[in-house]
N, C-alpha and C. Protein backbone atom coordinates (compact mmCIF):
# COMPACT_ATOMS: atom_id res chain seq x y z
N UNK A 1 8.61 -0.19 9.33
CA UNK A 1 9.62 -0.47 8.34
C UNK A 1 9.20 0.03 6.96
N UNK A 2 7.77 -0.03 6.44
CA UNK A 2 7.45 0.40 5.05
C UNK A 2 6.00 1.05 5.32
N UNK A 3 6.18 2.13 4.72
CA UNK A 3 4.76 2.75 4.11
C UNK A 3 4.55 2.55 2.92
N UNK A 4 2.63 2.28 2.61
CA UNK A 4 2.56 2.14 1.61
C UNK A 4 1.51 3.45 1.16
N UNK A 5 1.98 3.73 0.06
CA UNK A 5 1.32 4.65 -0.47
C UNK A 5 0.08 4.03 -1.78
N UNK A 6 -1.32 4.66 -1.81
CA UNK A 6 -2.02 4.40 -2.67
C UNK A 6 -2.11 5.26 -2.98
N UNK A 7 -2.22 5.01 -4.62
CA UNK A 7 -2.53 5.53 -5.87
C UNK A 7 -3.83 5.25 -6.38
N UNK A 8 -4.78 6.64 -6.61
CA UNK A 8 -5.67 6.19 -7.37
C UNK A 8 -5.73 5.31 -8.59
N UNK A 9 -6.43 4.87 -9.01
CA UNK A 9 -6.55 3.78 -10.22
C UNK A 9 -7.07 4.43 -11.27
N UNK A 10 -7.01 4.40 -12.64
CA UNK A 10 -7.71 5.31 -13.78
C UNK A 10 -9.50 4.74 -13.60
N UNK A 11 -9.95 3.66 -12.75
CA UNK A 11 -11.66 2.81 -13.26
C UNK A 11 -11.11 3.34 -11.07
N UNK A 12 -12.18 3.98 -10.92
CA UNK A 12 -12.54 4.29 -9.37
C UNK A 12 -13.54 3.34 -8.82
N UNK A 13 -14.21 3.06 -9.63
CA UNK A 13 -15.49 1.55 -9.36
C UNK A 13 -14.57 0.14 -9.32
N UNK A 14 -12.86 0.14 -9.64
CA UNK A 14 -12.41 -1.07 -9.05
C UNK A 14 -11.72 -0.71 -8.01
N UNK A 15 -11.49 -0.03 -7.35
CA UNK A 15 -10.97 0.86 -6.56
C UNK A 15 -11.16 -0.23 -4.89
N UNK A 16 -10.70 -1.03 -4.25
CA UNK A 16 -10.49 -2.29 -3.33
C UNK A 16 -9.69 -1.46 -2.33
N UNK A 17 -10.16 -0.60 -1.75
CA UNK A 17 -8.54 -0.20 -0.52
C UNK A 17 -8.81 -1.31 0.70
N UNK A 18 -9.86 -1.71 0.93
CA UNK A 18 -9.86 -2.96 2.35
C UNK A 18 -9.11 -4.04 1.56
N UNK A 19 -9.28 -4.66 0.92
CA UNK A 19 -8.49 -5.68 0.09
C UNK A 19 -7.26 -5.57 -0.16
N UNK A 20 -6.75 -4.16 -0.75
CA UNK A 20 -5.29 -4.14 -0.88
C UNK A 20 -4.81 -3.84 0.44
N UNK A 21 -5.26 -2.81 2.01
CA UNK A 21 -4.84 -3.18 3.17
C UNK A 21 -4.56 -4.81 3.36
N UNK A 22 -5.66 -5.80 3.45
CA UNK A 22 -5.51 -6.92 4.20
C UNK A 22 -4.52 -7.13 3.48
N UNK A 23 -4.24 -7.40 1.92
CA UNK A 23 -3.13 -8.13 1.06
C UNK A 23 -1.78 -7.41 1.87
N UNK A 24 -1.69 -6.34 2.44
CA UNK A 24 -0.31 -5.72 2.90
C UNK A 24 -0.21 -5.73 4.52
N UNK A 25 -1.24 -6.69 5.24
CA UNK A 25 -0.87 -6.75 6.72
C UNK A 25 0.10 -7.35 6.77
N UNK A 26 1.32 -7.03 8.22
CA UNK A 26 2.37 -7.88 8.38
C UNK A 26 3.58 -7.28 7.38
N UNK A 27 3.10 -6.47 6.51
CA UNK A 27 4.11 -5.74 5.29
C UNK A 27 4.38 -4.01 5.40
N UNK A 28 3.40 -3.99 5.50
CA UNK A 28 2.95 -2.24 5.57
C UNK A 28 2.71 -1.78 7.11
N UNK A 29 3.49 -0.45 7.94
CA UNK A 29 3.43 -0.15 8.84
C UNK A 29 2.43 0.89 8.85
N UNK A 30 2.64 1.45 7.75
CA UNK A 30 1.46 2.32 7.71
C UNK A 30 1.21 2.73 5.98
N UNK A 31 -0.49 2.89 6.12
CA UNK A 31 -0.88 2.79 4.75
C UNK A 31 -1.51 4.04 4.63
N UNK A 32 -1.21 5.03 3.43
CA UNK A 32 -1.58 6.54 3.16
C UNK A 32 -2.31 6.32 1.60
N UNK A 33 -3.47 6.76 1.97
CA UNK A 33 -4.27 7.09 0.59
C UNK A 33 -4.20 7.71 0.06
N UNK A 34 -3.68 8.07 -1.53
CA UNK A 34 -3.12 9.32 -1.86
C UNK A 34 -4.42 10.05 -2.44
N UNK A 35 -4.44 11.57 -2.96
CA UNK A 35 -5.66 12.00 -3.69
C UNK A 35 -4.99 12.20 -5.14
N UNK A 36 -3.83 12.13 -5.08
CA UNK A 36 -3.08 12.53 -6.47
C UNK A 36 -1.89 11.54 -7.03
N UNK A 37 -1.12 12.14 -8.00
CA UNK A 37 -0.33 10.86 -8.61
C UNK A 37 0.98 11.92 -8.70
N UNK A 38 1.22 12.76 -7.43
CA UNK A 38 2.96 13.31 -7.30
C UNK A 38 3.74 12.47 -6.77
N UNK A 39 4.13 10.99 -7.37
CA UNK A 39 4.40 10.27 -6.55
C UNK A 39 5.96 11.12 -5.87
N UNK A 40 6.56 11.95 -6.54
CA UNK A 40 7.87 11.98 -6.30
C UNK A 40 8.04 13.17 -4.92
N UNK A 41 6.79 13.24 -4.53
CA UNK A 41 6.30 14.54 -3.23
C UNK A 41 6.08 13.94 -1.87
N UNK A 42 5.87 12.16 -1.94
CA UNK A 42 5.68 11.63 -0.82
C UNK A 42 6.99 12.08 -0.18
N UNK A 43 6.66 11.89 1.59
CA UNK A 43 7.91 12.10 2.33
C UNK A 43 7.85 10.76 3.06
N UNK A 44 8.17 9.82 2.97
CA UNK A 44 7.97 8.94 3.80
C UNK A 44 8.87 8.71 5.11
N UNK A 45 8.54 7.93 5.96
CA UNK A 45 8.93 8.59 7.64
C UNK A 45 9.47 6.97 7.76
N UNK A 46 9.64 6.31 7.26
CA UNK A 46 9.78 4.64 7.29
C UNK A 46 10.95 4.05 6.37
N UNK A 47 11.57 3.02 6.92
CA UNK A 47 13.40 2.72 6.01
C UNK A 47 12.70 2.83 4.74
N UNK A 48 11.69 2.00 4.43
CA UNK A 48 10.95 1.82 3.18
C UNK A 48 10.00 2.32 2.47
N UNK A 49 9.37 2.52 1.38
CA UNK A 49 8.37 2.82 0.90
C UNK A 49 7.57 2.30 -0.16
N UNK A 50 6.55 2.33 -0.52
CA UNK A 50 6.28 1.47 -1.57
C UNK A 50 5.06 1.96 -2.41
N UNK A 51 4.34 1.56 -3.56
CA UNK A 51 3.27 2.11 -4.30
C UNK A 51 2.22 1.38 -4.71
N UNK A 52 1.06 0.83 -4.36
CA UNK A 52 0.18 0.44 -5.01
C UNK A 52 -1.34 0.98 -5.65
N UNK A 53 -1.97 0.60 -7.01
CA UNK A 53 -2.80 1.42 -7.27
C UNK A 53 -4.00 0.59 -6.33
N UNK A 54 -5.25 1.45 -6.35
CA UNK A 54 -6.31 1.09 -5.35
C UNK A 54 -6.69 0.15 -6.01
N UNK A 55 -6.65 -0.59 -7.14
CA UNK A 55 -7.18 -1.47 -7.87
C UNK A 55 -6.38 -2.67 -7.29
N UNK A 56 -5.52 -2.78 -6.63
CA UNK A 56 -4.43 -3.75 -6.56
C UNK A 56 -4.08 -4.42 -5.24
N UNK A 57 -3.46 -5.75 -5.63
CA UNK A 57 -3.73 -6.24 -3.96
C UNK A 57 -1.64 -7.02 -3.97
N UNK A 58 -1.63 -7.72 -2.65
CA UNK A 58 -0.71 -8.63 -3.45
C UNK A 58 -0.88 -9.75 -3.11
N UNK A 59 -0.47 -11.04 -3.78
CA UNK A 59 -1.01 -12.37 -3.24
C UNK A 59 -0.25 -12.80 -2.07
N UNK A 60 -0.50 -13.79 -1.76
CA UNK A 60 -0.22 -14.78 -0.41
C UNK A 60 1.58 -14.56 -0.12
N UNK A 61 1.70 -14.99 -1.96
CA UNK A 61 3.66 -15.40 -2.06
C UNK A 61 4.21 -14.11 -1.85
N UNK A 62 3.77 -13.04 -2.25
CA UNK A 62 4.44 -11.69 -2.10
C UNK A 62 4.40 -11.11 -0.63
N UNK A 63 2.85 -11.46 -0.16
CA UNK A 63 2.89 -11.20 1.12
C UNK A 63 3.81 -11.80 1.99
N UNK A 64 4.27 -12.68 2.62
CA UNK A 64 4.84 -13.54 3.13
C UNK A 64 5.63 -13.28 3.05
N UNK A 65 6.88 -13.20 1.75
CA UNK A 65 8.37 -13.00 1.22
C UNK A 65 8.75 -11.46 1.74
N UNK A 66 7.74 -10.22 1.38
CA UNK A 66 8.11 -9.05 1.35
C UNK A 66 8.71 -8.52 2.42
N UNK A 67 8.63 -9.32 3.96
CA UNK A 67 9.21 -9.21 5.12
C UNK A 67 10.54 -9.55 5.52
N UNK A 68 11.05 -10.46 4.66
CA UNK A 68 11.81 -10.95 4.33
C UNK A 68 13.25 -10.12 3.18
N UNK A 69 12.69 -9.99 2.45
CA UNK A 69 13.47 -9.44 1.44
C UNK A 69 13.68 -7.55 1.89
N UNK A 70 12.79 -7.12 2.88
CA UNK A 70 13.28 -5.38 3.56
C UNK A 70 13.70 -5.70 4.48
N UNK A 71 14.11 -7.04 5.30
CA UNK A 71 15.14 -6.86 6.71
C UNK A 71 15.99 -7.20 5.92
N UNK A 72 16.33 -7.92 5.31
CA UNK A 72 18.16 -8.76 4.99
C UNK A 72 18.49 -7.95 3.28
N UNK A 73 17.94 -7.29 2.35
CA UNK A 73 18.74 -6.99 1.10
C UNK A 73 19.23 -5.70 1.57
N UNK A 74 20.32 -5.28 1.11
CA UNK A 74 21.33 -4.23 0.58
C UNK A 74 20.62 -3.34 -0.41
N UNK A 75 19.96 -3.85 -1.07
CA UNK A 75 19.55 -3.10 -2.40
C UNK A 75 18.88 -1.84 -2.01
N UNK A 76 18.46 -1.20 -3.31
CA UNK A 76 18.01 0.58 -2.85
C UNK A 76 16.74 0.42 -3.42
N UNK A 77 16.08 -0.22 -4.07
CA UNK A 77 14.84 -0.52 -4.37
C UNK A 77 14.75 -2.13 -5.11
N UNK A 78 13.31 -2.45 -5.00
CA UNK A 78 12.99 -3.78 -5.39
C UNK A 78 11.65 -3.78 -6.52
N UNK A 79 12.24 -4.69 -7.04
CA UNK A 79 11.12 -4.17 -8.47
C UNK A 79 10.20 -6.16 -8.23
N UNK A 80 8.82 -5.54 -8.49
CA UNK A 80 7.90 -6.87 -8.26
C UNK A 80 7.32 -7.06 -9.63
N UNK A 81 6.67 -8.56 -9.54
CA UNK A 81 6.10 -8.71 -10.58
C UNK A 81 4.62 -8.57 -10.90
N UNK A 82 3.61 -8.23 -11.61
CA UNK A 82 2.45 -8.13 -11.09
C UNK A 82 1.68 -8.95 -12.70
N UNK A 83 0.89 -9.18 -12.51
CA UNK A 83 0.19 -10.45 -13.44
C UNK A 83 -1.24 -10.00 -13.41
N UNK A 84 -1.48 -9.52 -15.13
CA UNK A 84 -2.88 -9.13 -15.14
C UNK A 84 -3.72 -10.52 -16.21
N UNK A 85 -4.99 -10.15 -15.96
CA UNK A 85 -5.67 -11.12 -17.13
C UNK A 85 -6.44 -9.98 -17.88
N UNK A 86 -6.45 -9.82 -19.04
CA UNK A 86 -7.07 -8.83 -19.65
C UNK A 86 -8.24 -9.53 -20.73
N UNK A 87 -9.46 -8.83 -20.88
CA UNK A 87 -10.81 -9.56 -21.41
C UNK A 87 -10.75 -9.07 -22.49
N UNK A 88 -10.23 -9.43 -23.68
CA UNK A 88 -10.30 -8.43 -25.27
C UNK A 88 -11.22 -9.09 -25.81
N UNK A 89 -12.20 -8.42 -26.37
CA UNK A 89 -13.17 -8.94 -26.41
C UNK A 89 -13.42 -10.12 -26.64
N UNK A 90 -13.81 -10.53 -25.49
CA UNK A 90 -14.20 -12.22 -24.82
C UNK A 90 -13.08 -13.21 -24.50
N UNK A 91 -11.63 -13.04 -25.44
CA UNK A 91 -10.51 -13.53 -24.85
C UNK A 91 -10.05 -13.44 -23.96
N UNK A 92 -9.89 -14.03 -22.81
CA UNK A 92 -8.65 -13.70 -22.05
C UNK A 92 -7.12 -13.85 -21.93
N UNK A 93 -6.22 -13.05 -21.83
CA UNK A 93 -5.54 -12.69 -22.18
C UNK A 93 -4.07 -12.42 -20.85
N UNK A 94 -3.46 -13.43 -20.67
CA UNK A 94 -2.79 -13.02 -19.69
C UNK A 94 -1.68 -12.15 -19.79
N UNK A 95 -1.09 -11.12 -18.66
CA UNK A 95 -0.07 -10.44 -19.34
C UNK A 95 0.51 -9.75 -17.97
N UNK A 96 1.93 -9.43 -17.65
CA UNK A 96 3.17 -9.93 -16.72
C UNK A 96 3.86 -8.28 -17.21
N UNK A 97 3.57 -7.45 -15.94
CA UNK A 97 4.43 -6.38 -15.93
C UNK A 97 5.41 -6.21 -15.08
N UNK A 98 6.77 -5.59 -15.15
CA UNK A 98 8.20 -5.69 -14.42
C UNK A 98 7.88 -4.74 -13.85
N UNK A 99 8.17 -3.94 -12.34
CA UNK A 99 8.06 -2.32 -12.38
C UNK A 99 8.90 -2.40 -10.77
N UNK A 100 9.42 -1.11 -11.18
CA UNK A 100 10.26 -0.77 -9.38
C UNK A 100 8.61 -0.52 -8.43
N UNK A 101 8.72 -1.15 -7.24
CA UNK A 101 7.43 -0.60 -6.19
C UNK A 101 8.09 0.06 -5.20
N UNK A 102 8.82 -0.83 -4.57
CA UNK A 102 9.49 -0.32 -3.16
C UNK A 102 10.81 0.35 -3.33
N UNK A 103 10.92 1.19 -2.42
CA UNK A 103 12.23 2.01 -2.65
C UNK A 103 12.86 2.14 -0.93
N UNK A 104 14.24 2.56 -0.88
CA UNK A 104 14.51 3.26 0.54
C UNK A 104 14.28 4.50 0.92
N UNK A 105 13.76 4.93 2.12
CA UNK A 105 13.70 6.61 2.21
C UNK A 105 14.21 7.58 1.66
N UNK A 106 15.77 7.49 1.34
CA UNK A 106 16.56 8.35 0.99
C UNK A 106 16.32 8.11 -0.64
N UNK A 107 15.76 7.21 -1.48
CA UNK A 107 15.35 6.92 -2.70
C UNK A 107 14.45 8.24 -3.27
N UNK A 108 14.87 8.79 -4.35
CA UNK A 108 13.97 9.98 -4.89
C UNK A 108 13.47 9.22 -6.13
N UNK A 109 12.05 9.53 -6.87
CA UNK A 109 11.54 9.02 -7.64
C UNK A 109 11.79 10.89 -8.83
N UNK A 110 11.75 10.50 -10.64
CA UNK A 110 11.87 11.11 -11.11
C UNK A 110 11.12 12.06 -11.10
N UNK A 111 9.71 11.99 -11.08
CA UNK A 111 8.54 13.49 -11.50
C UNK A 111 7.17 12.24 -10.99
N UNK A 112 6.37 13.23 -11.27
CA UNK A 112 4.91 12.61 -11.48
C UNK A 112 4.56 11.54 -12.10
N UNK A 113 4.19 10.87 -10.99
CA UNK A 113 3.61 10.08 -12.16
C UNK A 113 4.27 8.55 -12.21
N UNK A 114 5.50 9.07 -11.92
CA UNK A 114 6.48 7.90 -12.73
C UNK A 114 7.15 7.15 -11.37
N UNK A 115 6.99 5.27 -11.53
CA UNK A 115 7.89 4.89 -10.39
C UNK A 115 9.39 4.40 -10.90
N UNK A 116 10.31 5.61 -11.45
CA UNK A 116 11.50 5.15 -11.93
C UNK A 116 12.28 6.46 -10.75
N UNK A 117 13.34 5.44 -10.14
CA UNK A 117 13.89 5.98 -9.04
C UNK A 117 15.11 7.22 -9.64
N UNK A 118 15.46 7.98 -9.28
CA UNK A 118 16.46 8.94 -9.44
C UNK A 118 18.06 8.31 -9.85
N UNK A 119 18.53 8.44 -10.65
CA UNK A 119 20.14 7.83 -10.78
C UNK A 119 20.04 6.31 -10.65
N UNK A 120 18.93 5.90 -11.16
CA UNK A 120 18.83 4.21 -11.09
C UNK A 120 19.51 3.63 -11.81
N UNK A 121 20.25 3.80 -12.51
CA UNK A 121 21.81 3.56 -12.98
C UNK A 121 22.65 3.53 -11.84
N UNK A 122 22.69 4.03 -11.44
CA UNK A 122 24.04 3.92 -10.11
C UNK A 122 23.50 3.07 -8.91
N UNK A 123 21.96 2.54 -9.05
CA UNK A 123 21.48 2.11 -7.69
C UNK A 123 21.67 0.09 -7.84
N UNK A 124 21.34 0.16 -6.34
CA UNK A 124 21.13 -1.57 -6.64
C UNK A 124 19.60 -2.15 -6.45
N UNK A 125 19.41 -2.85 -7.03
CA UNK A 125 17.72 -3.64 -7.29
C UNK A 125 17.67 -4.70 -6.92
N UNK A 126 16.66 -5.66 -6.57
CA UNK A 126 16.48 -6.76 -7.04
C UNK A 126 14.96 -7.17 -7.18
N UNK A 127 15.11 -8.31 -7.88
CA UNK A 127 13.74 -8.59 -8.20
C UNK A 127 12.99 -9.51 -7.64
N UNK A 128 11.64 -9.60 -6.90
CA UNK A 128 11.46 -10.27 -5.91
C UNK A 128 10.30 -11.11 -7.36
N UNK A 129 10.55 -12.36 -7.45
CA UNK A 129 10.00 -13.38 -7.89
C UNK A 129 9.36 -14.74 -7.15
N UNK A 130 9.05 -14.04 -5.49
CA UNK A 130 7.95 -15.30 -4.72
C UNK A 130 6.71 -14.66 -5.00
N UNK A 131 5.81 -13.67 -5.88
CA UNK A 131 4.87 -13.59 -5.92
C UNK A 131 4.35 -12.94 -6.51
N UNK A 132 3.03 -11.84 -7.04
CA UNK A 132 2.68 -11.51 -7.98
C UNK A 132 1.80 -10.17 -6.61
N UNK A 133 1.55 -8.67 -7.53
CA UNK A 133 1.01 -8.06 -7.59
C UNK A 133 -0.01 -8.32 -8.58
N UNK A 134 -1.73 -8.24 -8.29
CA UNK A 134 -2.66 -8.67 -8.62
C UNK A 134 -3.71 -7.47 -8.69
N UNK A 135 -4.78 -7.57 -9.72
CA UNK A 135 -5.26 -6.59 -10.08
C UNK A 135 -6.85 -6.96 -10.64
N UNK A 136 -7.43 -6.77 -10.83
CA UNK A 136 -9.20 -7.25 -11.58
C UNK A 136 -8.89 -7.53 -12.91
N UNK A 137 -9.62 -8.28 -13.55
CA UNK A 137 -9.50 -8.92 -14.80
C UNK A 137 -9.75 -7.17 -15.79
N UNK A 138 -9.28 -7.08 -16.72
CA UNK A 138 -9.29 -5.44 -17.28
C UNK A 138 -10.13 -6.01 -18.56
N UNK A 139 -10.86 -5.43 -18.81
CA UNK A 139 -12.25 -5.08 -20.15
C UNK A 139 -11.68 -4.30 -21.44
N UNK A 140 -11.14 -4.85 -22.40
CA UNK A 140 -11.01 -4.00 -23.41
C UNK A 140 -11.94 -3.98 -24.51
N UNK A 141 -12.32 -2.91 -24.48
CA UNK A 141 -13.50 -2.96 -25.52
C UNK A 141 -13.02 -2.01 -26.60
């Protein structure tokens, strides 16, 4: 039903691909490691598709729901939530990004780089709010 595609991460030393597999068993039919960031070149062979960077996992609530929300929605892509903690120096710092992940086969993404779907004005979305895309605490120095 969904492939997931990985994206390298900009820090390769947080780079988790066994971790973000297990976080996507039961979700992901098949998982492709990418070497580059054309995201808009994948061909995917599955109703679904989806993007995570190697740094990234998803929790329990996302896992669980995401099976759920690609048999029964209508929609043409689904945008998740993902929840970082960031370390500025010595603060931590929590902080909550919106972003399209999953799309349908026939879904074209704009260029490189970018997960904003083709004519996403004319498409339908929704936003899956049982869980969080998760990531390593980030170091700003």
């Amino acid at each position: 039903m969904l492939t997931l595609y990985v994206i390298p991460c900009d820090n390769p030393e947080q780079a988790n691909i066994q971790k973000l597999k297990e976080s996507a068993e039961g979700v992901a039919d098949r998982v492709e490691v990418l070497d580059h960031r054309r995201l808009d070149e994948v061909e995917p062979e599955t109703e679904w598709y989806a993007f995570l960077f190697s740094n990234e996992w998803l929790d329990e609530g996302l896992k669980f729901a995401l099976p759920v929300f690609l048999e029964q929605t209508d929609s043409d892509y689904l945008i998740l939530y993902k929840k970082v903690v960031e370390n500025n120096f010595g603060t931590l710092v929590p902080r909550t990004f919106i972003v399209p992940r999953i799309f349908r086969s026939n879904i074209k993404l704009i260029g490189n780089d970018r997960l904003v779907p083709v004519g996403q004005e004319d498409l339908r979305f929704l936003q899956v709010l049982d869980g969080w895309i998760l990531e390593p605490t980030r170091v700003i120095q």
